[in-house]
PDB file of N, CA and C in Angstrom:
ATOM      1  N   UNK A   1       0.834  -1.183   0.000  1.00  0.00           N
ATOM      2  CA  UNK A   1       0.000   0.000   0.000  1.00  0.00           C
ATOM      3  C   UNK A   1       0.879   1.247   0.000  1.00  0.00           C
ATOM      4  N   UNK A   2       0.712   2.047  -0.822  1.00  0.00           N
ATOM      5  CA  UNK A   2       1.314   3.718  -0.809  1.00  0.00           C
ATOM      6  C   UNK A   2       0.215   4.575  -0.748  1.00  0.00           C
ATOM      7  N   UNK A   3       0.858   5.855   0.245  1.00  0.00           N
ATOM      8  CA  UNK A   3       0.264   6.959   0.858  1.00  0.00           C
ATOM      9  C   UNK A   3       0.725   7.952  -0.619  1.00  0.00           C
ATOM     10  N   UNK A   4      -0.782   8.753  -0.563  1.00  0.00           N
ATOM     11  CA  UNK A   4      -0.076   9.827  -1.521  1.00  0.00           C
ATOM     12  C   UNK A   4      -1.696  10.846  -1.107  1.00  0.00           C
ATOM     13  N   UNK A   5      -0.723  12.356  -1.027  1.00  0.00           N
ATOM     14  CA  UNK A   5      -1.690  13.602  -0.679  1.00  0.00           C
ATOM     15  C   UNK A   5      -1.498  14.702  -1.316  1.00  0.00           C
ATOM     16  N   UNK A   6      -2.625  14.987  -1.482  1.00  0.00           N
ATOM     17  CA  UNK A   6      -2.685  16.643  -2.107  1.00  0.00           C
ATOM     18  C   UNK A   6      -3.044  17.162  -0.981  1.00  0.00           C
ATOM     19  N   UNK A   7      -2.505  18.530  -1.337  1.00  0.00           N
ATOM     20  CA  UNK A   7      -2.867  19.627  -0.110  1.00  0.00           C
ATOM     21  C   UNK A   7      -2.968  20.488  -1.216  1.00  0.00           C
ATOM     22  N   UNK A   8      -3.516  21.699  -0.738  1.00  0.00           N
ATOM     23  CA  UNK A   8      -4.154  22.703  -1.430  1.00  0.00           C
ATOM     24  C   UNK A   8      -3.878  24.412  -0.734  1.00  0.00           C
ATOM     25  N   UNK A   9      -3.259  24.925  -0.429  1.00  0.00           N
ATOM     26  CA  UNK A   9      -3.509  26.151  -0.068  1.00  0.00           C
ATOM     27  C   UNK A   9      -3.501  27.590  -0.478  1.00  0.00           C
ATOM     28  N   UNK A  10      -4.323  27.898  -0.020  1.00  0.00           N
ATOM     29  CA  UNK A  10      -5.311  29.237  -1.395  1.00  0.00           C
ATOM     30  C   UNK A  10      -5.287  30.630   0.200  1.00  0.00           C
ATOM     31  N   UNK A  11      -4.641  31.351  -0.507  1.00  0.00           N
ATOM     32  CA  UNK A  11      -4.509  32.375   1.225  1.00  0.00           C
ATOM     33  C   UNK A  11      -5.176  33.808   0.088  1.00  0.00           C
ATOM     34  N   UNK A  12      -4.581  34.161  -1.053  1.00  0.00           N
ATOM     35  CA  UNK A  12      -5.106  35.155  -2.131  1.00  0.00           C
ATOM     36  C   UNK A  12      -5.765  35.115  -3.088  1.00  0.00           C
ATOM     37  N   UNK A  13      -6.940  35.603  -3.206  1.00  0.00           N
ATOM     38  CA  UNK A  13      -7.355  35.125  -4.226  1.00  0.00           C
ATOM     39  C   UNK A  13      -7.069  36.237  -5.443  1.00  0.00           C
ATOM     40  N   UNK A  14      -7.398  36.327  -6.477  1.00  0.00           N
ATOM     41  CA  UNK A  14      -7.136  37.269  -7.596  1.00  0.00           C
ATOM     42  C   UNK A  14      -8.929  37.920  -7.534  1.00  0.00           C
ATOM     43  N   UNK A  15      -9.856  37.651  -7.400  1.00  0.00           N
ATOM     44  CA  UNK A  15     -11.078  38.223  -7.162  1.00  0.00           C
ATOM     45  C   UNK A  15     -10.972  38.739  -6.023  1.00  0.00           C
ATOM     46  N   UNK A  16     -11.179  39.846  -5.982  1.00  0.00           N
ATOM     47  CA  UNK A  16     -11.107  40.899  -4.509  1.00  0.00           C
ATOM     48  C   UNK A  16     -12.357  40.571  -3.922  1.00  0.00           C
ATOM     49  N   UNK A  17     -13.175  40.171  -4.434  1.00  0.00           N
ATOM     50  CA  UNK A  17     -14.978  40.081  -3.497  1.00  0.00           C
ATOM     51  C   UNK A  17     -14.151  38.965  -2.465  1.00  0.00           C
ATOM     52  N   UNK A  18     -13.376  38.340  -2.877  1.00  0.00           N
ATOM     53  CA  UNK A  18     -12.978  36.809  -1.990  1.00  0.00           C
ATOM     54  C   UNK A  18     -11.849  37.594  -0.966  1.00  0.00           C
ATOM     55  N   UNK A  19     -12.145  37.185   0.609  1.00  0.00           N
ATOM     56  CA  UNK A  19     -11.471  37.700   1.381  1.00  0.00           C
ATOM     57  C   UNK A  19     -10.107  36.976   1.567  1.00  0.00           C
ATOM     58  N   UNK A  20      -9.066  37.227   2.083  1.00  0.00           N
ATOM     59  CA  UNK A  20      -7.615  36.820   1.669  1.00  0.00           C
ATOM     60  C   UNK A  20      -7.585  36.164   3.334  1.00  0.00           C
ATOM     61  N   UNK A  21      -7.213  35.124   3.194  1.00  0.00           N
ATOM     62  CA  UNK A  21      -7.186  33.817   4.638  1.00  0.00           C
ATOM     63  C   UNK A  21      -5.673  34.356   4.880  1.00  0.00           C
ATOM     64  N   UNK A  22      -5.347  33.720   5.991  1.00  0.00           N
ATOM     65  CA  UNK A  22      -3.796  33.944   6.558  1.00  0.00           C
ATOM     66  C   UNK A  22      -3.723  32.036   7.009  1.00  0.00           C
ATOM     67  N   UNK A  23      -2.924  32.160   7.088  1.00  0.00           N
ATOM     68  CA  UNK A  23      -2.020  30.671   7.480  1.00  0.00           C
ATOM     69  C   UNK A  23      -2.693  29.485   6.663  1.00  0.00           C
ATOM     70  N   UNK A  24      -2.909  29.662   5.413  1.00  0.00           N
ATOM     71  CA  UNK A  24      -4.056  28.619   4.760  1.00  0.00           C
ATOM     72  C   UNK A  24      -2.229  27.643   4.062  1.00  0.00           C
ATOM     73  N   UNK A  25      -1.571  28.865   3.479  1.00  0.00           N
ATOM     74  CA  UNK A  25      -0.443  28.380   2.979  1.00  0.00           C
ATOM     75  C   UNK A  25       0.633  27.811   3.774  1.00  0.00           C
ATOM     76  N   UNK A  26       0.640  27.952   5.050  1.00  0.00           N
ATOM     77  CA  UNK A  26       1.290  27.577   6.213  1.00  0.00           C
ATOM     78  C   UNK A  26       1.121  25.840   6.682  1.00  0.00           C
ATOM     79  N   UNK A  27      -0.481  26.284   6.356  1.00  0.00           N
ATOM     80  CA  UNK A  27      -0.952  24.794   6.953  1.00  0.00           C
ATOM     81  C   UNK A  27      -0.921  23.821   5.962  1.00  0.00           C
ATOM     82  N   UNK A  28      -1.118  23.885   4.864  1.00  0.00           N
ATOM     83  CA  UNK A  28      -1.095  23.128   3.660  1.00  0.00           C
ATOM     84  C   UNK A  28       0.677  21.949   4.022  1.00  0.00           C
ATOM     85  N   UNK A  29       1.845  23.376   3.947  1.00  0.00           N
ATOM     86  CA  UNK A  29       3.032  23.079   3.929  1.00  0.00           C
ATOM     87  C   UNK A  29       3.665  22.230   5.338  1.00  0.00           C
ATOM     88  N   UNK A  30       2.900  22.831   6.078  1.00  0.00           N
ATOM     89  CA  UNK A  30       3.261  22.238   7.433  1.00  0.00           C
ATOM     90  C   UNK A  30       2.660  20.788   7.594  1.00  0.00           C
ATOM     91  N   UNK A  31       1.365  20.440   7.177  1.00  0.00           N
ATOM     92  CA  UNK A  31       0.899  19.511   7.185  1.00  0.00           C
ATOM     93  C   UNK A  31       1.954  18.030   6.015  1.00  0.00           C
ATOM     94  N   UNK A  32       2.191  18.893   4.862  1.00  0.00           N
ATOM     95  CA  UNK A  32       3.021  18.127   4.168  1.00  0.00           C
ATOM     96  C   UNK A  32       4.224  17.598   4.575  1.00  0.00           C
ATOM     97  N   UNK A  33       5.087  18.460   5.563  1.00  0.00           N
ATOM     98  CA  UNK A  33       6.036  17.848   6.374  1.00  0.00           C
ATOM     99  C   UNK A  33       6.233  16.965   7.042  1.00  0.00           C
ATOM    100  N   UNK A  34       4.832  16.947   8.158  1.00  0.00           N
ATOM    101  CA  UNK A  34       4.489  15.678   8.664  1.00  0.00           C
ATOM    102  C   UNK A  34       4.173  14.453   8.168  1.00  0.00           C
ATOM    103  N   UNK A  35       3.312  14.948   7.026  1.00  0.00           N
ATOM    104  CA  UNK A  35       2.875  13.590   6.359  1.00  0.00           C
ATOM    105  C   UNK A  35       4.102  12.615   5.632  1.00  0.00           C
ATOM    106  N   UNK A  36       5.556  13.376   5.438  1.00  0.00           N
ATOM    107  CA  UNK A  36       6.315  12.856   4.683  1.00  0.00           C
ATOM    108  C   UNK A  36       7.552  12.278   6.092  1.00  0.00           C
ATOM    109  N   UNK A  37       7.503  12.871   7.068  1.00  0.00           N
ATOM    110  CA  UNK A  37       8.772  12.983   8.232  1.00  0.00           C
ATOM    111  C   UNK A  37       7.918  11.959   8.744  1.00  0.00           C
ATOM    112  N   UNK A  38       6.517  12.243   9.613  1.00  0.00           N
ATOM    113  CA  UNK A  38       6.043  11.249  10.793  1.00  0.00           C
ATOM    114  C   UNK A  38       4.840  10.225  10.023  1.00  0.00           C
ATOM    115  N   UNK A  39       4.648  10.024   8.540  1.00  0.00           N
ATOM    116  CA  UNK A  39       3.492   9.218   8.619  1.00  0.00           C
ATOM    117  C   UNK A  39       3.713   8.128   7.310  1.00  0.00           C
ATOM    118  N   UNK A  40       5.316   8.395   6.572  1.00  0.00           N
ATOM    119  CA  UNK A  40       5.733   8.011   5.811  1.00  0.00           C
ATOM    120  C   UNK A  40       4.947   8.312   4.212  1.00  0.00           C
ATOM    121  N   UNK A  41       4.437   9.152   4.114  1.00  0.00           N
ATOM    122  CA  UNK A  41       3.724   9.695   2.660  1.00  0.00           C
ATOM    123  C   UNK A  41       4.662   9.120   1.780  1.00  0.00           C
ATOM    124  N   UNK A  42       4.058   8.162   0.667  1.00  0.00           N
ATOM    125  CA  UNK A  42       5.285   7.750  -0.652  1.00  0.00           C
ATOM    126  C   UNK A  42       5.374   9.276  -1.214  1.00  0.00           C
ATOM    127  N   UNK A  43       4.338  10.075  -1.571  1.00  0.00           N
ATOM    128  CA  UNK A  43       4.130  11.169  -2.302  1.00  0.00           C
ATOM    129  C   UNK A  43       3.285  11.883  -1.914  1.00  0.00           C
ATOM    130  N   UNK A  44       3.614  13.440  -1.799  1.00  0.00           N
ATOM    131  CA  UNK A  44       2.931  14.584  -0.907  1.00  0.00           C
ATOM    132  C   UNK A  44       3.148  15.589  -2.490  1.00  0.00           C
ATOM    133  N   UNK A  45       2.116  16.118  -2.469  1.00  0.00           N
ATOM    134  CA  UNK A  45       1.999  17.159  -3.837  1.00  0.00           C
ATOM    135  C   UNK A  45       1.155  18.389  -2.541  1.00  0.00           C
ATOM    136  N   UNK A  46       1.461  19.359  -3.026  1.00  0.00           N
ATOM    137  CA  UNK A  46       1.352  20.520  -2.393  1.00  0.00           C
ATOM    138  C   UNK A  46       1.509  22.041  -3.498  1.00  0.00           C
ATOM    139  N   UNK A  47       0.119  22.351  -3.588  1.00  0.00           N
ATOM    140  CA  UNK A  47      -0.399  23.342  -4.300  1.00  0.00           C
ATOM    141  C   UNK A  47      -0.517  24.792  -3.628  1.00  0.00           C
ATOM    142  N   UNK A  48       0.290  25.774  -3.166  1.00  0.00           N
ATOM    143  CA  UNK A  48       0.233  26.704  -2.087  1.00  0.00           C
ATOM    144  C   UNK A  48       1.198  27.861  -2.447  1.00  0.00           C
ATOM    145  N   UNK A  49       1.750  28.127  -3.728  1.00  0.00           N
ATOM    146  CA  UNK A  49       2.578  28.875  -4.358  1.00  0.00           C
ATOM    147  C   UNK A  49       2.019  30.075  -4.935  1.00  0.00           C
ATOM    148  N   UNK A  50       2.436  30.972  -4.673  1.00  0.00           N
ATOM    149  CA  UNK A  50       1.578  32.305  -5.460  1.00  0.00           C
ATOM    150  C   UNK A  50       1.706  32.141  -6.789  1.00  0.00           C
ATOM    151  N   UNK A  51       3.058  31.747  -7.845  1.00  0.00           N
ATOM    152  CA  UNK A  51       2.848  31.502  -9.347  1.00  0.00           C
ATOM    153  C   UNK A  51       3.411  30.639  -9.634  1.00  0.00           C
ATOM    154  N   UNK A  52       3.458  29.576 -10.896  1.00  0.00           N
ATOM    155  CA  UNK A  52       3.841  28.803 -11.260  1.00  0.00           C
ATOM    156  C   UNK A  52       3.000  27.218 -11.258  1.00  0.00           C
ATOM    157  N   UNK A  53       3.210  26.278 -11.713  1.00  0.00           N
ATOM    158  CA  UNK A  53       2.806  25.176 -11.414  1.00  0.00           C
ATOM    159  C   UNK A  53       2.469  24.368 -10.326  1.00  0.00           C
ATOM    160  N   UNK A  54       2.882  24.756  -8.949  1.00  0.00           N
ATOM    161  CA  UNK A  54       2.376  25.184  -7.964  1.00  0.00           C
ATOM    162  C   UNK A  54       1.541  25.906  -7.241  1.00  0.00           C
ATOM    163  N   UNK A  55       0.971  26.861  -8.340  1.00  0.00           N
ATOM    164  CA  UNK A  55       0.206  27.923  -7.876  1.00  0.00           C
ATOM    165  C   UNK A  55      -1.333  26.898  -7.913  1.00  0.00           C
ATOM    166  N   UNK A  56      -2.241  27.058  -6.462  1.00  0.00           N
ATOM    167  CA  UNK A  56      -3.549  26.850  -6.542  1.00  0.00           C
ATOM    168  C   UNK A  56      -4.434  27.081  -7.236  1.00  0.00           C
ATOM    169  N   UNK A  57      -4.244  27.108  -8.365  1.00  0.00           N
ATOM    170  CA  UNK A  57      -5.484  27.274 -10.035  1.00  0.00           C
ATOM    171  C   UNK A  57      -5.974  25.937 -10.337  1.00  0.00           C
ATOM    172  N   UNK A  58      -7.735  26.138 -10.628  1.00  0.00           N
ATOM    173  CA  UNK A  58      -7.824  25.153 -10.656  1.00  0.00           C
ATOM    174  C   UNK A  58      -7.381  24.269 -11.850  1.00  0.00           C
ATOM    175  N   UNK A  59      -6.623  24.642 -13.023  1.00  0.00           N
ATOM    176  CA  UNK A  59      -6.117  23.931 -14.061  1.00  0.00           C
ATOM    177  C   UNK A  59      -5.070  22.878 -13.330  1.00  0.00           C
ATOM    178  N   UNK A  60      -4.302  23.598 -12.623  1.00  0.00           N
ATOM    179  CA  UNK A  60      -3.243  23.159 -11.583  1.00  0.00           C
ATOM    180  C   UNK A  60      -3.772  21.485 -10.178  1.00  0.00           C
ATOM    181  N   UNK A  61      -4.675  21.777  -9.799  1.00  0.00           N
ATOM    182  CA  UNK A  61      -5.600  20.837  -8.913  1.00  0.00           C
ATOM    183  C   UNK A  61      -6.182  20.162  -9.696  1.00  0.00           C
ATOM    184  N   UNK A  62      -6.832  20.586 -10.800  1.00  0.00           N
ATOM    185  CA  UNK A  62      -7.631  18.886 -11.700  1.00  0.00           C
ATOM    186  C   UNK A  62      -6.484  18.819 -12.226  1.00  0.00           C
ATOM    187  N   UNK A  63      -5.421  19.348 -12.874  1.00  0.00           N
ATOM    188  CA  UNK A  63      -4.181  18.447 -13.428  1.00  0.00           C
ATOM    189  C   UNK A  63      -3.568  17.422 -12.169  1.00  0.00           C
ATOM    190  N   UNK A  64      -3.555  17.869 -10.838  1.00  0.00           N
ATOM    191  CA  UNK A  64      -2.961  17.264 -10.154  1.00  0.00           C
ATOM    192  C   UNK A  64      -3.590  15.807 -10.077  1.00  0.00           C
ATOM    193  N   UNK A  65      -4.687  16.024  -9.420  1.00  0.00           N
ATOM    194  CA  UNK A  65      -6.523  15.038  -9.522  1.00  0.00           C
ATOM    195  C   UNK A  65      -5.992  14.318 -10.603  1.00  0.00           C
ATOM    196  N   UNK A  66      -5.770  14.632 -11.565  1.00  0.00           N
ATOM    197  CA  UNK A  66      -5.950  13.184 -12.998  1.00  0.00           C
ATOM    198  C   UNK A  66      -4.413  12.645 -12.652  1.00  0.00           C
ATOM    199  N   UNK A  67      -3.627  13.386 -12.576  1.00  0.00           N
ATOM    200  CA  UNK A  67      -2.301  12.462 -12.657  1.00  0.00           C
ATOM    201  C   UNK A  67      -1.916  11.723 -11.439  1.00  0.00           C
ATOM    202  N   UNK A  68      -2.534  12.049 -10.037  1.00  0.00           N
ATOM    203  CA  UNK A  68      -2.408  11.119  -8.680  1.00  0.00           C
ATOM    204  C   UNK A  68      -3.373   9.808  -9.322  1.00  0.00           C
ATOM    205  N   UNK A  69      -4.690  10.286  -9.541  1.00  0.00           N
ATOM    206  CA  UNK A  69      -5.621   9.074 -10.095  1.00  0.00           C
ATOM    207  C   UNK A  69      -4.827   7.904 -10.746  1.00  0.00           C
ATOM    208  N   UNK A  70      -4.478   8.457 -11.808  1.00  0.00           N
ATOM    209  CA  UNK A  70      -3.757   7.167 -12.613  1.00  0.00           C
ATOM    210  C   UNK A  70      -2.817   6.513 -12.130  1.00  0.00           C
ATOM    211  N   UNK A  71      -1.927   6.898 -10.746  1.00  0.00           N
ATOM    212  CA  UNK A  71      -0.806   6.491 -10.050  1.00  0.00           C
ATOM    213  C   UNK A  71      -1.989   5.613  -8.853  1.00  0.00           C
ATOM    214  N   UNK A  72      -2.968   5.923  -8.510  1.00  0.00           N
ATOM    215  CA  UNK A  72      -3.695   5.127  -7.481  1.00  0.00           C
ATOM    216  C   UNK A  72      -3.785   3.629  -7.832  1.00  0.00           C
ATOM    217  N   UNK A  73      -3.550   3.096  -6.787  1.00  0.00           N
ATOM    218  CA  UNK A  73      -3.977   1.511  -6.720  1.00  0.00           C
ATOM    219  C   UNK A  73      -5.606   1.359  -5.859  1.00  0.00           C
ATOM    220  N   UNK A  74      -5.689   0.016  -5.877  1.00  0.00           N
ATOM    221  CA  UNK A  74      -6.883   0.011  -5.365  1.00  0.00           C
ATOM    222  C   UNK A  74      -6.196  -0.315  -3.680  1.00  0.00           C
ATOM    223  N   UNK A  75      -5.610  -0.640  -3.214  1.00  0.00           N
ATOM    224  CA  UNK A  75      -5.138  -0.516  -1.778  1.00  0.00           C
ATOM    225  C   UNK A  75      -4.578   0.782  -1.329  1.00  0.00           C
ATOM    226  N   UNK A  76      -4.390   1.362  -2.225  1.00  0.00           N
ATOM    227  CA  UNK A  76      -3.567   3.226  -1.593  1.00  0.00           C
ATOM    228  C   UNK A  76      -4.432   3.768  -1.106  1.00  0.00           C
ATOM    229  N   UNK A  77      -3.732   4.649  -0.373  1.00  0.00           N
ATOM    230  CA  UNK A  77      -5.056   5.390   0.692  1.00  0.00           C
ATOM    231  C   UNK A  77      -4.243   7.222  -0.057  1.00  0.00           C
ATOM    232  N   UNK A  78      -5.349   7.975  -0.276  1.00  0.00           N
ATOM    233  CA  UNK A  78      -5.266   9.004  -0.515  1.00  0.00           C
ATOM    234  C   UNK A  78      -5.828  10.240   0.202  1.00  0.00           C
ATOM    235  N   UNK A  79      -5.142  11.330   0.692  1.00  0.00           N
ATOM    236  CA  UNK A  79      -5.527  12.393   1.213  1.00  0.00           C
ATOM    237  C   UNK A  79      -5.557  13.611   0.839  1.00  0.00           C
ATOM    238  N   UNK A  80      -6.348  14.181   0.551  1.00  0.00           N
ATOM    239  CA  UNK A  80      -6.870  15.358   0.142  1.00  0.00           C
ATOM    240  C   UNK A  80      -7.057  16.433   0.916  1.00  0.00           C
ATOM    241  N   UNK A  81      -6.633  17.451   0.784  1.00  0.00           N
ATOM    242  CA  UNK A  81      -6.538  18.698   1.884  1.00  0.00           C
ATOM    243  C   UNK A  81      -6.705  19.851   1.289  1.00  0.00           C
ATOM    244  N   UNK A  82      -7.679  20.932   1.735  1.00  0.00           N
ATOM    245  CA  UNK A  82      -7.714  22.236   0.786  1.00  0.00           C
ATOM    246  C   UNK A  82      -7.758  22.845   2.472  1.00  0.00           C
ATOM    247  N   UNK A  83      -7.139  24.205   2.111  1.00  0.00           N
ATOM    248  CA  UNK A  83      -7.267  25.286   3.100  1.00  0.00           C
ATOM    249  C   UNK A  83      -7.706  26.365   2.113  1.00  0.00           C
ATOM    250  N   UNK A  84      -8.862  26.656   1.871  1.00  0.00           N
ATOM    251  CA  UNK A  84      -9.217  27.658   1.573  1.00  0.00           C
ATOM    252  C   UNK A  84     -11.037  28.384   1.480  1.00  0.00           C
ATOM    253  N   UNK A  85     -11.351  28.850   0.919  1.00  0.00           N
ATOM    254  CA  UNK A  85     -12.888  28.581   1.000  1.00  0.00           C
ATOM    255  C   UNK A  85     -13.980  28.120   0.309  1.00  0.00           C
ATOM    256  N   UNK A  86     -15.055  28.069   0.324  1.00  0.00           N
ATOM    257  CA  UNK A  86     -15.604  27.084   0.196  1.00  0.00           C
ATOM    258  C   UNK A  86     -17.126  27.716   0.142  1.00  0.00           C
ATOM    259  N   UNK A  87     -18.085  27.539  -1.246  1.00  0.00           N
ATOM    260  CA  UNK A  87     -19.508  27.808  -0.757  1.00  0.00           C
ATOM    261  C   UNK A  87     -20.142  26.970  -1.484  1.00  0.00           C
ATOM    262  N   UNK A  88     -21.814  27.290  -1.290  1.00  0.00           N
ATOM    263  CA  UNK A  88     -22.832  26.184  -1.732  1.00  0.00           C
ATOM    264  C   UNK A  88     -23.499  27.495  -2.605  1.00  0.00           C
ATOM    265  N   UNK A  89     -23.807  26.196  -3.472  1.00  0.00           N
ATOM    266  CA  UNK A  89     -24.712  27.539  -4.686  1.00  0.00           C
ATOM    267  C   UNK A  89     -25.718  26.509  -5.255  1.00  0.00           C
ATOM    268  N   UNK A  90     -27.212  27.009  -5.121  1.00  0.00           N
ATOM    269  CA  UNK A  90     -28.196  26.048  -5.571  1.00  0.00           C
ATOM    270  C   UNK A  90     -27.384  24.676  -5.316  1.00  0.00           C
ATOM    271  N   UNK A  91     -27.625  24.235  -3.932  1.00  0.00           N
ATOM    272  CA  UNK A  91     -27.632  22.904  -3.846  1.00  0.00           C
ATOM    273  C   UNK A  91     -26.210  21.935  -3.872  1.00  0.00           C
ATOM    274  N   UNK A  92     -25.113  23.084  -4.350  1.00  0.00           N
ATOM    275  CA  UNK A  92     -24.018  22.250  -4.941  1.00  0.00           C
ATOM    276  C   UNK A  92     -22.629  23.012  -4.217  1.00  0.00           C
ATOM    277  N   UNK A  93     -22.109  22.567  -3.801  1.00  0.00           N
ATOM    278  CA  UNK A  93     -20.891  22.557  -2.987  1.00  0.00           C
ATOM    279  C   UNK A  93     -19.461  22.884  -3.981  1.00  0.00           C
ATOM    280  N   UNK A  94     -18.545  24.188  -3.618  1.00  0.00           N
ATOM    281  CA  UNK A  94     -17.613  24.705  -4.223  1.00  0.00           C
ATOM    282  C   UNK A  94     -16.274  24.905  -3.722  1.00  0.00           C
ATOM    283  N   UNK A  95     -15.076  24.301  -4.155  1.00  0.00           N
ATOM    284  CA  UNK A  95     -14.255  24.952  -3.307  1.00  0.00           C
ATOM    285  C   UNK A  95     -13.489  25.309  -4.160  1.00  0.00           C
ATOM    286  N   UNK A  96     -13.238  27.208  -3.387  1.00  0.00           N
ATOM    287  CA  UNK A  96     -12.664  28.052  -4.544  1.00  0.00           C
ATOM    288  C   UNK A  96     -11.118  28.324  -4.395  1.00  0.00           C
ATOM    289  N   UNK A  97     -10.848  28.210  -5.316  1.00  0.00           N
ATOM    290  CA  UNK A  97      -9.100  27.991  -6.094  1.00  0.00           C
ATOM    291  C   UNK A  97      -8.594  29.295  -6.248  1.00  0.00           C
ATOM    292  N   UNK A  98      -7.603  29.876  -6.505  1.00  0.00           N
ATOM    293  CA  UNK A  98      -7.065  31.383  -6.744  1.00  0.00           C
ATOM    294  C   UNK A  98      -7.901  32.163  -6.927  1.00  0.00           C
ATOM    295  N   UNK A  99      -7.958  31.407  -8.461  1.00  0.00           N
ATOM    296  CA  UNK A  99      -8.640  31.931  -9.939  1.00  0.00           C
ATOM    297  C   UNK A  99      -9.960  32.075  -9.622  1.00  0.00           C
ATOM    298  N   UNK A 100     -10.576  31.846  -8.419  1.00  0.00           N
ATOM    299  CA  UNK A 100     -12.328  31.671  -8.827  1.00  0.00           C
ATOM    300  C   UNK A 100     -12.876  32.879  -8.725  1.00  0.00           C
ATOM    301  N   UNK A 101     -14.220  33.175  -9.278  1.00  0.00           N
ATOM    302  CA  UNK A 101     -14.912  34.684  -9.227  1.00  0.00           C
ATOM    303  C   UNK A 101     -16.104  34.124  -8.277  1.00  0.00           C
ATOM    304  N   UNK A 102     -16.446  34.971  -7.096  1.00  0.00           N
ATOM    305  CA  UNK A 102     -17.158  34.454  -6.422  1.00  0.00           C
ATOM    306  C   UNK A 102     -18.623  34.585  -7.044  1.00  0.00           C
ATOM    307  N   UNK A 103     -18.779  35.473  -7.280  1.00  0.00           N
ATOM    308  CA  UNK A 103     -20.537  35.561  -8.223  1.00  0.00           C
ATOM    309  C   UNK A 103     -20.666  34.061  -9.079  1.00  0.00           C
ATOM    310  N   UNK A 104     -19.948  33.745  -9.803  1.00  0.00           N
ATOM    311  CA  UNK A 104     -19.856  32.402 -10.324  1.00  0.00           C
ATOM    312  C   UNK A 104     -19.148  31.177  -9.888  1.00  0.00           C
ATOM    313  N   UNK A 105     -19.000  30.518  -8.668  1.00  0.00           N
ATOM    314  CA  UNK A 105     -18.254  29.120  -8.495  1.00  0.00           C
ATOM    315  C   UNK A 105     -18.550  28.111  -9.501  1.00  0.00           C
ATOM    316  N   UNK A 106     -19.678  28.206  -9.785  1.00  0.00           N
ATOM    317  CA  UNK A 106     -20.190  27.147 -10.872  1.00  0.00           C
ATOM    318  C   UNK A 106     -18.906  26.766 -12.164  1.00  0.00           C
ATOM    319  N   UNK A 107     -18.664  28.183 -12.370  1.00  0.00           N
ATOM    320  CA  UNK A 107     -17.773  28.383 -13.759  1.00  0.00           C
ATOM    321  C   UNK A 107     -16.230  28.709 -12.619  1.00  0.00           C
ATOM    322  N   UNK A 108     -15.520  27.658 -12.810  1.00  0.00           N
ATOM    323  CA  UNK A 108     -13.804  27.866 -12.629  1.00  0.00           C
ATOM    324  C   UNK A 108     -13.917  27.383 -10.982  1.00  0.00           C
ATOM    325  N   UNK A 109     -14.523  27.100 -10.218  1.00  0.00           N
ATOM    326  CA  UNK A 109     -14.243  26.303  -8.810  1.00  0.00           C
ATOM    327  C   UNK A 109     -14.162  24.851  -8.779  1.00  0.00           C
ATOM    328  N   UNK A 110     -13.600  24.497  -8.131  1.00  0.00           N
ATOM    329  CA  UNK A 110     -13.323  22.985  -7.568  1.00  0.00           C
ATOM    330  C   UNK A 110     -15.158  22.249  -7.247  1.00  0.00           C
ATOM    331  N   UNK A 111     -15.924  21.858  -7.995  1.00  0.00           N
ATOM    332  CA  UNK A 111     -17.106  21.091  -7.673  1.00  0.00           C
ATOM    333  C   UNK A 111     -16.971  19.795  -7.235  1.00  0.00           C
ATOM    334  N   UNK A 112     -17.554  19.847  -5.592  1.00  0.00           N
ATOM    335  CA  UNK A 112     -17.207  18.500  -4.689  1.00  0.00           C
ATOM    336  C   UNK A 112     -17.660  17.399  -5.427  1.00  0.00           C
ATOM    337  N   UNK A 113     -19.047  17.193  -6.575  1.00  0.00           N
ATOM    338  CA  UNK A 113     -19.176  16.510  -7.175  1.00  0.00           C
ATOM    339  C   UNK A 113     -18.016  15.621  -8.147  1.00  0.00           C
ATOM    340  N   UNK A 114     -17.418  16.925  -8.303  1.00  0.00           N
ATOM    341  CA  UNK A 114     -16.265  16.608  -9.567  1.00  0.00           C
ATOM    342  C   UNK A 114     -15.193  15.722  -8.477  1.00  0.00           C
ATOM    343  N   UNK A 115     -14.878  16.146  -7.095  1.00  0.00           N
ATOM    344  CA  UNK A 115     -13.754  15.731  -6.365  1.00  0.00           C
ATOM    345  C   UNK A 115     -14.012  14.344  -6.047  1.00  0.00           C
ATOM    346  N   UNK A 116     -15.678  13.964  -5.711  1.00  0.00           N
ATOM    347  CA  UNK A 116     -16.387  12.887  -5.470  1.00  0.00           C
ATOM    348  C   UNK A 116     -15.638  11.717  -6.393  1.00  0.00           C
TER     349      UNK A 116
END
């Protein structure tokens, strides 16, 4: 069996309506430490970078999502971690990435359906 986690941390967003978190990027990274020092993680991916391929966009998180997938076995245990926020819109559950515009999660957020 291999351990493998995403973490996620989103502290700025680029939409100003979205309020800017503090220690979201802290915890993401800190949590990844442990998981690799005290819990033996084969693989820790960590999304918490202001730019680059690292940066929390969601192109960046479903790219991550498809390429852990195809590395999953059916005995691996996988962990998933977002620090950032999060709303419901008609019925449906969002969690928003840099890039998201809050008037619309529908269009460019993380849909728990989709994470399901």
């Amino acid at each position: 069996m291999k351990k493998h986690a995403l973490l996620i941390g989103v502290e700025d967003y680029r939409d100003k309506m979205i309020s800017r978190l503090r220690f979201a990027r802290g915890d993401a990274t800190a949590l990844a430490q442990g998981l690799r020092d005290r819990c033996g993680f084969d693989s820790v991916r960590v999304l918490a970078d202001e730019n680059g391929e690292d940066e929390p966009l969601l192109v960046n998180i479903v790219t991550a999502l498809r390429d852990i997938a195809g590395e999953l076995q059916q005995e691996d245990l996988f962990l998933f971690f977002f620090a950032g926020h999060g709303v419901e819109k008609d019925g449906h559950g969002y969690l928003l990435p840099r890039d998201s515009i809050q008037a619309f999660p529908e269009h460019g957020s993380l849909s728990l359906e989709l994470l399901r």
